[in-house]
C-alpha atoms as a PDB file:
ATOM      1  CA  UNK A   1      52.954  -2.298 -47.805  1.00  0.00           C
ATOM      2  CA  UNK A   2      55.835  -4.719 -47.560  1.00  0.00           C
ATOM      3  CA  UNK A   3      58.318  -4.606 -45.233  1.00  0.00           C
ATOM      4  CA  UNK A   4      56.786  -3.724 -42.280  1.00  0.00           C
ATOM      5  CA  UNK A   5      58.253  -4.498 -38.443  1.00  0.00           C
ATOM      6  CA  UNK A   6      55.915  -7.699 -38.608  1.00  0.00           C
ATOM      7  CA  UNK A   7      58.212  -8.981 -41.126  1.00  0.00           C
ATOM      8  CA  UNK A   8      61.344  -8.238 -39.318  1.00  0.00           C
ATOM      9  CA  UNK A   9      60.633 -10.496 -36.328  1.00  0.00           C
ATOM     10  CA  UNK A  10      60.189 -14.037 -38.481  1.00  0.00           C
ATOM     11  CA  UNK A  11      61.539 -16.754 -36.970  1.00  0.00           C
ATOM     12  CA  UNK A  12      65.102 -17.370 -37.832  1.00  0.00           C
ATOM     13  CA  UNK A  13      66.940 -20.751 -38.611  1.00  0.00           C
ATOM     14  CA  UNK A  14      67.768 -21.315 -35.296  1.00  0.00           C
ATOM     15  CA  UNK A  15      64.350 -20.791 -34.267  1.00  0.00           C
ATOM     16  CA  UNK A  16      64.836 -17.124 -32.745  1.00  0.00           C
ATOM     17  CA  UNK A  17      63.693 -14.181 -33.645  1.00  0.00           C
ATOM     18  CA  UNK A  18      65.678 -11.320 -34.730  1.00  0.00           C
ATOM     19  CA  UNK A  19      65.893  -8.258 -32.724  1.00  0.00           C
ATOM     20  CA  UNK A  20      63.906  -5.482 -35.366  1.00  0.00           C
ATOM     21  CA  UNK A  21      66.042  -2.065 -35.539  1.00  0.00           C
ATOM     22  CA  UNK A  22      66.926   0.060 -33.441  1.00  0.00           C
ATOM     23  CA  UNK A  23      69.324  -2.415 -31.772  1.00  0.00           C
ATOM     24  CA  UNK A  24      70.967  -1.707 -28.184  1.00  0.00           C
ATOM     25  CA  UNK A  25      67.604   0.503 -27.047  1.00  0.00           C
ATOM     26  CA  UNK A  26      64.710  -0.862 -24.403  1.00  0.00           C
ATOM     27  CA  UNK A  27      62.094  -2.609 -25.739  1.00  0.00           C
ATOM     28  CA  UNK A  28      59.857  -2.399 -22.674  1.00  0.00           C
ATOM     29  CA  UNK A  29      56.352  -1.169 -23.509  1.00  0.00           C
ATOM     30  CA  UNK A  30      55.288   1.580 -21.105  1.00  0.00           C
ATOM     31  CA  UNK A  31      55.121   5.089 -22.973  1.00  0.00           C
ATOM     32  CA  UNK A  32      51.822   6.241 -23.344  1.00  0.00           C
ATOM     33  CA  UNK A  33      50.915   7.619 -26.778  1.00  0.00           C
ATOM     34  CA  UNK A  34      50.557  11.025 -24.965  1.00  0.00           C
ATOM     35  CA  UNK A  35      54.582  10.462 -23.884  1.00  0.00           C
ATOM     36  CA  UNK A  36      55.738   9.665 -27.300  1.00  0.00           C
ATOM     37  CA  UNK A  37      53.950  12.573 -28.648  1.00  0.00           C
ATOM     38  CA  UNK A  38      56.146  14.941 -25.642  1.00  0.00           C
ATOM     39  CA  UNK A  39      59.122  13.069 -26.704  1.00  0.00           C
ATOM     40  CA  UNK A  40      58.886  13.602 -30.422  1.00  0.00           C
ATOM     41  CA  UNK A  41      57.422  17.015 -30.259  1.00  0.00           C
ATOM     42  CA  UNK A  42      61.054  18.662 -29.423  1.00  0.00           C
ATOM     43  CA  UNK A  43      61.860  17.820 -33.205  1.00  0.00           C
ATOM     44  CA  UNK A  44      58.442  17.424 -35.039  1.00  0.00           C
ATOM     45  CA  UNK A  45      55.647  20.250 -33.126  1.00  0.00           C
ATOM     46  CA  UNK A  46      52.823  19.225 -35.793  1.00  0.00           C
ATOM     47  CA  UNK A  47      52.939  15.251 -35.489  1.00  0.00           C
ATOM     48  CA  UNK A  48      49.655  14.303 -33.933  1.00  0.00           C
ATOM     49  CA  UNK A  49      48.188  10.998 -32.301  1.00  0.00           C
ATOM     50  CA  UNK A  50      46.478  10.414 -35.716  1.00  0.00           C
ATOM     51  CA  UNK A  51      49.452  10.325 -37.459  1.00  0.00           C
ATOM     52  CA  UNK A  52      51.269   7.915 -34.992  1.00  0.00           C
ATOM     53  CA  UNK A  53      47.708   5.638 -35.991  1.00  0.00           C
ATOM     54  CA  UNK A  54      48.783   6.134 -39.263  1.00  0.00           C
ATOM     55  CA  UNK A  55      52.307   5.015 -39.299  1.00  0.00           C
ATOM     56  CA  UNK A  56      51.101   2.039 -37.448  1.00  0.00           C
ATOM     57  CA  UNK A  57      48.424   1.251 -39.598  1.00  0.00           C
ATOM     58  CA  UNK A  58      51.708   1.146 -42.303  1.00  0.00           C
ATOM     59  CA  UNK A  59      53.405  -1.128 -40.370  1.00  0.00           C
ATOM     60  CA  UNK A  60      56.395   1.160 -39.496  1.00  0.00           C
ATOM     61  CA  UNK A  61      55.743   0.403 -35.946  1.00  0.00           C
ATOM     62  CA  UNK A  62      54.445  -1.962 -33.819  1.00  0.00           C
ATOM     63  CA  UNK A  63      52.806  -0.284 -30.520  1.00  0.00           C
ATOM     64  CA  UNK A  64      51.734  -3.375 -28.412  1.00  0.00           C
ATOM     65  CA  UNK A  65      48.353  -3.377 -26.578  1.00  0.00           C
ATOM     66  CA  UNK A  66      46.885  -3.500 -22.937  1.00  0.00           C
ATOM     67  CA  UNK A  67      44.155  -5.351 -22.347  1.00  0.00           C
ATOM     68  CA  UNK A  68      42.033  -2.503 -22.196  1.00  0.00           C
ATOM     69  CA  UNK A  69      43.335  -2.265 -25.511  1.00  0.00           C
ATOM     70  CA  UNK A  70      45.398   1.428 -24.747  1.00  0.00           C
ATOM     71  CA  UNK A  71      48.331   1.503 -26.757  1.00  0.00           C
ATOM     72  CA  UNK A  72      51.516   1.230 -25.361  1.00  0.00           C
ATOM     73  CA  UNK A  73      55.486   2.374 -26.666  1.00  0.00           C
ATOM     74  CA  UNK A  74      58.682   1.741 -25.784  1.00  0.00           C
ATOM     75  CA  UNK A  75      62.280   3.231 -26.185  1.00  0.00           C
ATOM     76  CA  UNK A  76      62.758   1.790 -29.399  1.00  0.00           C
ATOM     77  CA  UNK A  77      59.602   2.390 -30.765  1.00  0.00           C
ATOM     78  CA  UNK A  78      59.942   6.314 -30.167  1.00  0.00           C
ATOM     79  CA  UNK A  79      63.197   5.671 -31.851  1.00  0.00           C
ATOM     80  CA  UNK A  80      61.466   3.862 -34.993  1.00  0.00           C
ATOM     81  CA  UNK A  81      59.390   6.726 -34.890  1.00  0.00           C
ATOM     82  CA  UNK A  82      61.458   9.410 -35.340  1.00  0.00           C
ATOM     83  CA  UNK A  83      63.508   7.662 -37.969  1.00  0.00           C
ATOM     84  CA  UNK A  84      60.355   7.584 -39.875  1.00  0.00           C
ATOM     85  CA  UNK A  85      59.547  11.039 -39.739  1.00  0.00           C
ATOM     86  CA  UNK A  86      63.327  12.460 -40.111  1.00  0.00           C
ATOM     87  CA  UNK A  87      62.761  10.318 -43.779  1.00  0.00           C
ATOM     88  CA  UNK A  88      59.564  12.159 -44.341  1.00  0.00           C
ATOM     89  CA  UNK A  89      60.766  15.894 -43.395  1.00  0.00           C
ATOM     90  CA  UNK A  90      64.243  15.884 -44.520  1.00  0.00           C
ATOM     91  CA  UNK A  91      64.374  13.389 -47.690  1.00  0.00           C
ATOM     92  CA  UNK A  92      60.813  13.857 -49.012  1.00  0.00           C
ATOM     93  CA  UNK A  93      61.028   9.780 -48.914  1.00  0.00           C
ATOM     94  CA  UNK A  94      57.265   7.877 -49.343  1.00  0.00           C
ATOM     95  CA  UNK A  95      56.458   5.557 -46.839  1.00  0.00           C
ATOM     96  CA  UNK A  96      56.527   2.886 -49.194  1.00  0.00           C
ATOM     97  CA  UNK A  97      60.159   3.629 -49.666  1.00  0.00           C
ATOM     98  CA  UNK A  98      60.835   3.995 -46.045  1.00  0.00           C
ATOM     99  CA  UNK A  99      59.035   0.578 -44.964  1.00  0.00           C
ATOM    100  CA  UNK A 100      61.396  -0.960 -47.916  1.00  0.00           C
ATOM    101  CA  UNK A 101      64.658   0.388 -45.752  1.00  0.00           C
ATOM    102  CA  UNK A 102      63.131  -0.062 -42.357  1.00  0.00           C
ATOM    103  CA  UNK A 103      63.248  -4.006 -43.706  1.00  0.00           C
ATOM    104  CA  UNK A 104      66.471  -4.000 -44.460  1.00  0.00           C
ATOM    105  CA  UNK A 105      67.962  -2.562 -41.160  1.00  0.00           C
ATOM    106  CA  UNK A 106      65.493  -4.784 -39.394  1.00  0.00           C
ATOM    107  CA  UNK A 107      67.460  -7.724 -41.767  1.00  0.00           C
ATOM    108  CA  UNK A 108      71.044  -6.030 -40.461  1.00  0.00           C
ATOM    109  CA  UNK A 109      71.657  -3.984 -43.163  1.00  0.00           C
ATOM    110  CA  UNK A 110      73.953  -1.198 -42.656  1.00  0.00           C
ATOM    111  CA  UNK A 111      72.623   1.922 -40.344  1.00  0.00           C
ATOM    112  CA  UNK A 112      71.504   4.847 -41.843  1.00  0.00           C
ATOM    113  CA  UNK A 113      74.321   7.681 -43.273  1.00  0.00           C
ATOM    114  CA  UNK A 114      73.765  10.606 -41.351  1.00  0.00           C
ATOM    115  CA  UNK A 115      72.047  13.860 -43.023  1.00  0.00           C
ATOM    116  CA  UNK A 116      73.746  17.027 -43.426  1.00  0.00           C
ATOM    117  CA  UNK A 117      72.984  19.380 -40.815  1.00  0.00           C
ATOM    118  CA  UNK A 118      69.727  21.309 -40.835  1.00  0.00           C
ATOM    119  CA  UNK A 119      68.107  23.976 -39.273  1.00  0.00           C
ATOM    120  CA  UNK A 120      64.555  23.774 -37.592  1.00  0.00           C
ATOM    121  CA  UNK A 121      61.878  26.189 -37.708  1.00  0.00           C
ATOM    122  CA  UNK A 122      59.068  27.104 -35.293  1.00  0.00           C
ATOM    123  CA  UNK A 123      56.888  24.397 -36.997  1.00  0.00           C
ATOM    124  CA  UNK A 124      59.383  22.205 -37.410  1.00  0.00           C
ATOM    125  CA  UNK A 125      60.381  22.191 -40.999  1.00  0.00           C
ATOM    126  CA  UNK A 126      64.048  21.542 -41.493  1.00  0.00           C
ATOM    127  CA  UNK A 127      65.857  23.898 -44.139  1.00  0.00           C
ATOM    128  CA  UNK A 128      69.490  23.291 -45.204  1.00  0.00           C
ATOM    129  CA  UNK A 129      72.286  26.481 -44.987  1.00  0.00           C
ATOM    130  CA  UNK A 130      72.357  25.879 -48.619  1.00  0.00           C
ATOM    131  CA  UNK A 131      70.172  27.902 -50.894  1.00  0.00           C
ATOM    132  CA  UNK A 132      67.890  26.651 -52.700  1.00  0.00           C
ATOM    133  CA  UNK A 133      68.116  28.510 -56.065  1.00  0.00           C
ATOM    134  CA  UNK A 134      66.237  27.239 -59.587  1.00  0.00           C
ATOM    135  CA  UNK A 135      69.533  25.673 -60.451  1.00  0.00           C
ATOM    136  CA  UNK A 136      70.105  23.835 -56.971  1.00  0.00           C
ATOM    137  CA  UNK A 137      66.155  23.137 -56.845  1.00  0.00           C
ATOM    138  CA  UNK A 138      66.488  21.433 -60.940  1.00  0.00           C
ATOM    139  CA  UNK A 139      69.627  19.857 -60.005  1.00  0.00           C
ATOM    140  CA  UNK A 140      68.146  17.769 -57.065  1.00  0.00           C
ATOM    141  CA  UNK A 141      65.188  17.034 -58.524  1.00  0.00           C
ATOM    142  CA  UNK A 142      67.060  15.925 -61.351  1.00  0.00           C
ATOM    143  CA  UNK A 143      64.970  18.410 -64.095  1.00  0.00           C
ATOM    144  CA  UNK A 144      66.208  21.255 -65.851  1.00  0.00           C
ATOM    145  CA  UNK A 145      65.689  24.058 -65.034  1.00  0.00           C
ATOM    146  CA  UNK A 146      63.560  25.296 -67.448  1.00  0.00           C
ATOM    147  CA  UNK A 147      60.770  23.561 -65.275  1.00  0.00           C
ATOM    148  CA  UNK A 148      61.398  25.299 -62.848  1.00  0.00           C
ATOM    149  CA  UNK A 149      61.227  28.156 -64.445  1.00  0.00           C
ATOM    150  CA  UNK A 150      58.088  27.371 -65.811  1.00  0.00           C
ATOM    151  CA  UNK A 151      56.934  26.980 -62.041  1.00  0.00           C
ATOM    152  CA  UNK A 152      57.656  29.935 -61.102  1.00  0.00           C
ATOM    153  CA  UNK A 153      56.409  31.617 -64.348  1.00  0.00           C
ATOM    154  CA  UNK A 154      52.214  29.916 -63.547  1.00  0.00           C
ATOM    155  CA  UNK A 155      53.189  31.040 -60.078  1.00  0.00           C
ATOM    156  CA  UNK A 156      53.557  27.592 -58.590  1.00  0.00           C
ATOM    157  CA  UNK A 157      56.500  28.111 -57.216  1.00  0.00           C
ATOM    158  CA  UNK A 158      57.624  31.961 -55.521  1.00  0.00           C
ATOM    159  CA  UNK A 159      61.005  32.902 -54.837  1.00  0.00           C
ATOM    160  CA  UNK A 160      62.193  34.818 -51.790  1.00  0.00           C
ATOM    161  CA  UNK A 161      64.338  37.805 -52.095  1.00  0.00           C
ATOM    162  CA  UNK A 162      67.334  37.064 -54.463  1.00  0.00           C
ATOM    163  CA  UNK A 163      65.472  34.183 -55.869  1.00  0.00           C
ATOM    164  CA  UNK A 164      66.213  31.800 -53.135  1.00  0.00           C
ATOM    165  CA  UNK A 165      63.200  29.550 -52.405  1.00  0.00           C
ATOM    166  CA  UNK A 166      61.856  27.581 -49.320  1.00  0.00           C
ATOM    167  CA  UNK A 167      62.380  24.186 -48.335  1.00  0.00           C
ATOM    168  CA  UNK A 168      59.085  22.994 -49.835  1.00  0.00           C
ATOM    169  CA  UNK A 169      59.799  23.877 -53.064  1.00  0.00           C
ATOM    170  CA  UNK A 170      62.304  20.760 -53.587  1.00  0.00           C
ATOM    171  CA  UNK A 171      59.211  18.620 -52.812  1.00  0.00           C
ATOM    172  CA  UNK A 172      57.296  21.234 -55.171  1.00  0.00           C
ATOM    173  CA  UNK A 173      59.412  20.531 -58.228  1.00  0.00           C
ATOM    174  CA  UNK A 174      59.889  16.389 -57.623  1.00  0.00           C
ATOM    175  CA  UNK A 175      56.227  16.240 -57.555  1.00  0.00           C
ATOM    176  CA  UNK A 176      56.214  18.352 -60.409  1.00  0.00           C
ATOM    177  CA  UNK A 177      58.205  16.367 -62.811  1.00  0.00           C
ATOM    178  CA  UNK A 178      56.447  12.814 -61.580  1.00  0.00           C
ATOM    179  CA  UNK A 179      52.897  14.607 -63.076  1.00  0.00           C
ATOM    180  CA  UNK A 180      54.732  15.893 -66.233  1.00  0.00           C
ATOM    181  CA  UNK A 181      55.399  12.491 -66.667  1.00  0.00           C
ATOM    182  CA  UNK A 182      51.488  11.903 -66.833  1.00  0.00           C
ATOM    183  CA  UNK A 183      51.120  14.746 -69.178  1.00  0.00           C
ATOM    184  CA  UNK A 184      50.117  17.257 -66.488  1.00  0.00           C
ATOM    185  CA  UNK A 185      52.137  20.865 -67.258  1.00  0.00           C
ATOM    186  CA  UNK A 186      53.151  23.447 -64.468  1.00  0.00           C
ATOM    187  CA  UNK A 187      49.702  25.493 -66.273  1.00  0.00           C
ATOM    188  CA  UNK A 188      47.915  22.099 -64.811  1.00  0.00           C
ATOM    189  CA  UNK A 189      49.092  23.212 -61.148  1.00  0.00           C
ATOM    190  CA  UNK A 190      48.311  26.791 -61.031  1.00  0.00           C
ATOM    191  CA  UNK A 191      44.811  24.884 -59.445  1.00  0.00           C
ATOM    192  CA  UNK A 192      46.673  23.701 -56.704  1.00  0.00           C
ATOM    193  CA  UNK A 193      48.489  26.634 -56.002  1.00  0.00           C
ATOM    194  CA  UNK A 194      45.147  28.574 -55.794  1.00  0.00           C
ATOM    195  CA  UNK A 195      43.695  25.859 -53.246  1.00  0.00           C
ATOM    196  CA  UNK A 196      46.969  26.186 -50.973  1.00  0.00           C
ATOM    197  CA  UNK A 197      46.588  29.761 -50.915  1.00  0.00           C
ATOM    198  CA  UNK A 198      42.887  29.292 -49.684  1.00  0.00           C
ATOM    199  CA  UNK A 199      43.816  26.721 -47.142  1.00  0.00           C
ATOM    200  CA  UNK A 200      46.886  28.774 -45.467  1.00  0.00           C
ATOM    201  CA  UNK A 201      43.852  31.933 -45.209  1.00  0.00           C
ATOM    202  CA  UNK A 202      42.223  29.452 -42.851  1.00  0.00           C
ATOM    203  CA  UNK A 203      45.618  28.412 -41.359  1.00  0.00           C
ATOM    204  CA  UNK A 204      46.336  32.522 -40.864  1.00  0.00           C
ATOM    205  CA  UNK A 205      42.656  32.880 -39.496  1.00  0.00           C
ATOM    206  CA  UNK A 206      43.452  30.317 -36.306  1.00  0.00           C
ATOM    207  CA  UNK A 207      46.731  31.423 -35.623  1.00  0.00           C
ATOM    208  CA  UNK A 208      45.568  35.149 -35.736  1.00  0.00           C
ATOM    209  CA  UNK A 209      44.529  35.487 -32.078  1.00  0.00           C
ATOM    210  CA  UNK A 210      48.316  33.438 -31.097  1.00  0.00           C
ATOM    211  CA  UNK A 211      50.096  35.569 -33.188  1.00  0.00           C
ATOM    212  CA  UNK A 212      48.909  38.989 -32.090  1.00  0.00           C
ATOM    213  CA  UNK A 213      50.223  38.836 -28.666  1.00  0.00           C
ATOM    214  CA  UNK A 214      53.593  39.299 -28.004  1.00  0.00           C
ATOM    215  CA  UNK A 215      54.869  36.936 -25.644  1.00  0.00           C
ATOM    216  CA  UNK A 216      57.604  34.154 -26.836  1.00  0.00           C
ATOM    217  CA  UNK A 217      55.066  31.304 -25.620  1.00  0.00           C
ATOM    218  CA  UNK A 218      52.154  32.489 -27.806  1.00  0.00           C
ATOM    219  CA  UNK A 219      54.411  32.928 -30.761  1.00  0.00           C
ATOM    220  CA  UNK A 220      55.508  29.423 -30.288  1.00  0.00           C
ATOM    221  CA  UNK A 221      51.784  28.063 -30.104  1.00  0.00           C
ATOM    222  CA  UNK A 222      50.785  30.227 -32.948  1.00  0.00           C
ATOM    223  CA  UNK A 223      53.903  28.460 -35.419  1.00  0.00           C
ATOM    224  CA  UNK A 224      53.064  25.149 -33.664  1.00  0.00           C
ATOM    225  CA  UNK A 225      49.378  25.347 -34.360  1.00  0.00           C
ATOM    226  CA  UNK A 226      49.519  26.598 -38.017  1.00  0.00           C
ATOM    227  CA  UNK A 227      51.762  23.273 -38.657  1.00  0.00           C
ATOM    228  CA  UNK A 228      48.827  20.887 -37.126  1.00  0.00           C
ATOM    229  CA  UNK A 229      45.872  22.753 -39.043  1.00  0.00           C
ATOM    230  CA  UNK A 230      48.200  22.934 -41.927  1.00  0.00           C
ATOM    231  CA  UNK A 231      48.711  19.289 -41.726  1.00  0.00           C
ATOM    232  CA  UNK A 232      45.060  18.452 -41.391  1.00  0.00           C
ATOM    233  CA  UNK A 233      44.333  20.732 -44.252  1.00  0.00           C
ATOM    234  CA  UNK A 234      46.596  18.655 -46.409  1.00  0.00           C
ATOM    235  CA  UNK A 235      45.034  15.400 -45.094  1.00  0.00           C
ATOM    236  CA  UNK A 236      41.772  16.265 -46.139  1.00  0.00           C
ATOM    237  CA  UNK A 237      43.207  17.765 -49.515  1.00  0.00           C
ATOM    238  CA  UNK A 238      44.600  14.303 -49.756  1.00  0.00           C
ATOM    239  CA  UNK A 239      41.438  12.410 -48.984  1.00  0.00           C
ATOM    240  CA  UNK A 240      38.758  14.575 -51.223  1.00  0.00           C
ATOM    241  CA  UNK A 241      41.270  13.948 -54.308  1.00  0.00           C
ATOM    242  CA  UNK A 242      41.530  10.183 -53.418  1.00  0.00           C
ATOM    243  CA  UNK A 243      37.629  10.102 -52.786  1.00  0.00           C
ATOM    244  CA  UNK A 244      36.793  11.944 -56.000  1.00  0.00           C
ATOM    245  CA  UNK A 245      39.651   9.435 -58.624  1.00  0.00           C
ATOM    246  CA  UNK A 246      38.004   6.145 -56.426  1.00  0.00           C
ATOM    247  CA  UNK A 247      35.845   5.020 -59.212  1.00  0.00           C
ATOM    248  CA  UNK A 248      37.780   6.307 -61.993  1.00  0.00           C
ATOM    249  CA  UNK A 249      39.544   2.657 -62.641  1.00  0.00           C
ATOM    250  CA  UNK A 250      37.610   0.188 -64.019  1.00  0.00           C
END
């Protein structure tokens, strides 16, 4: 990936380095990964240490280390951080595409415009006050709707009551139109839909003991744990289908 915070900080003509973005927030290292994990779990319950590995590993942030070799974050990384994610959750935006604007505020390019307002669930999933009917859902995606209809028809997609859907089903139908551009029909994805349904079983067979009791706390746990075992369900989703194409290209 290009445009990662290593980029940010060449030297300059004057021999200086350019402060990367967030500007204005500490830079001193002394947040344990454990802290920045407390700090971004107010807004995002199912990010994990292995994900904050991950972003690193894509160059979206730039931890520094002890010499005991512990990682170590500051203000402005937690900042970085969160940026990254809010991209993720609320635009659908790849990482690729993320690292690409990350460059160009670290170049002083101008901030961010903000997002409408959202609301957060238990797990953390933002949904908008708008709803997301066929037409909105085509019209964002930039499809008709007859896709989407077809969706919903192979049972890829299922509308709530009054045929509103949720806020996964934006990413749903984007991903949906980038494979029909492959040749790959909604009838193509009924597979998927199948697998998803298997994994949340497993999700709903963790939770189960959290979600029977009736205090507030346990609740909470039970939506906070079926986002982390839903994540790692889709990472290993992820990593069989990546395994199983790797020697496909010559």
């Amino acid at each position: 990936m290009t445009g990662g915070v290593a980029d940010a900080v060449e030297e300059t003509a004057e021999g200086l380095a350019p402060e990367p973005w967030p500007r204005g927030i500490s830079r001193r290292a002394s947040m344990r990964i454990s802290d920045v994990l407390a700090a971004l779990r107010i807004e995002f319950p199912a990010v994990t240490t292995s994900k904050l590995r991950f972003l690193e590993e894509q160059r979206l942030v730039a931890p520094v280390r002890t010499p005991a070799g512990y990682r170590q974050y500051s203000p402005a990384d937690v900042e970085r951080l969160r940026f990254v994610l809010r991209q993720q959750r609320d635009r659908y935006m790849p990482l690729k595409v993320i690292g690409e604007r990350l460059a160009a505020l670290d170049a002083g390019g101008d901030e961010e415009t903000p997002l409408r307002a959202r609301l957060a669930t238990r797990d953390g999933v933002a949904t908008t006050p708008d709803r997301l009917t066929a037409e909105r859902l085509a019209q964002e995606a930039g499809v008709s709707v007859e896709l989407v209809a077809e969706l919903v028809t192979q049972g890829v997609l299922r509308p709530g009551p009054r045929g509103v859907f949720d806020p996964w089903a934006s990413e749903v139908v984007a991903v949906a139109a980038s494979l029909a551009d492959h040749g790959i029909d909604p009838r193509h994805l009924r597979a998927f839909r199948t697998a998803a349904d298997r994994q949340a079983d497993l999700v709903d067979q963790v939770v189960a003991p959290w979600r029977g009791q009736r205090s507030v706390s346990a609740h909470a746990r039970a939506g906070t744990l079926a986002a982390e075992v839903g994540e790692l369900c889709a990472r290993m989703h992820t990593a069989l289908v990546r395994s199983a194409v790797h020697d496909l290209a010559p």
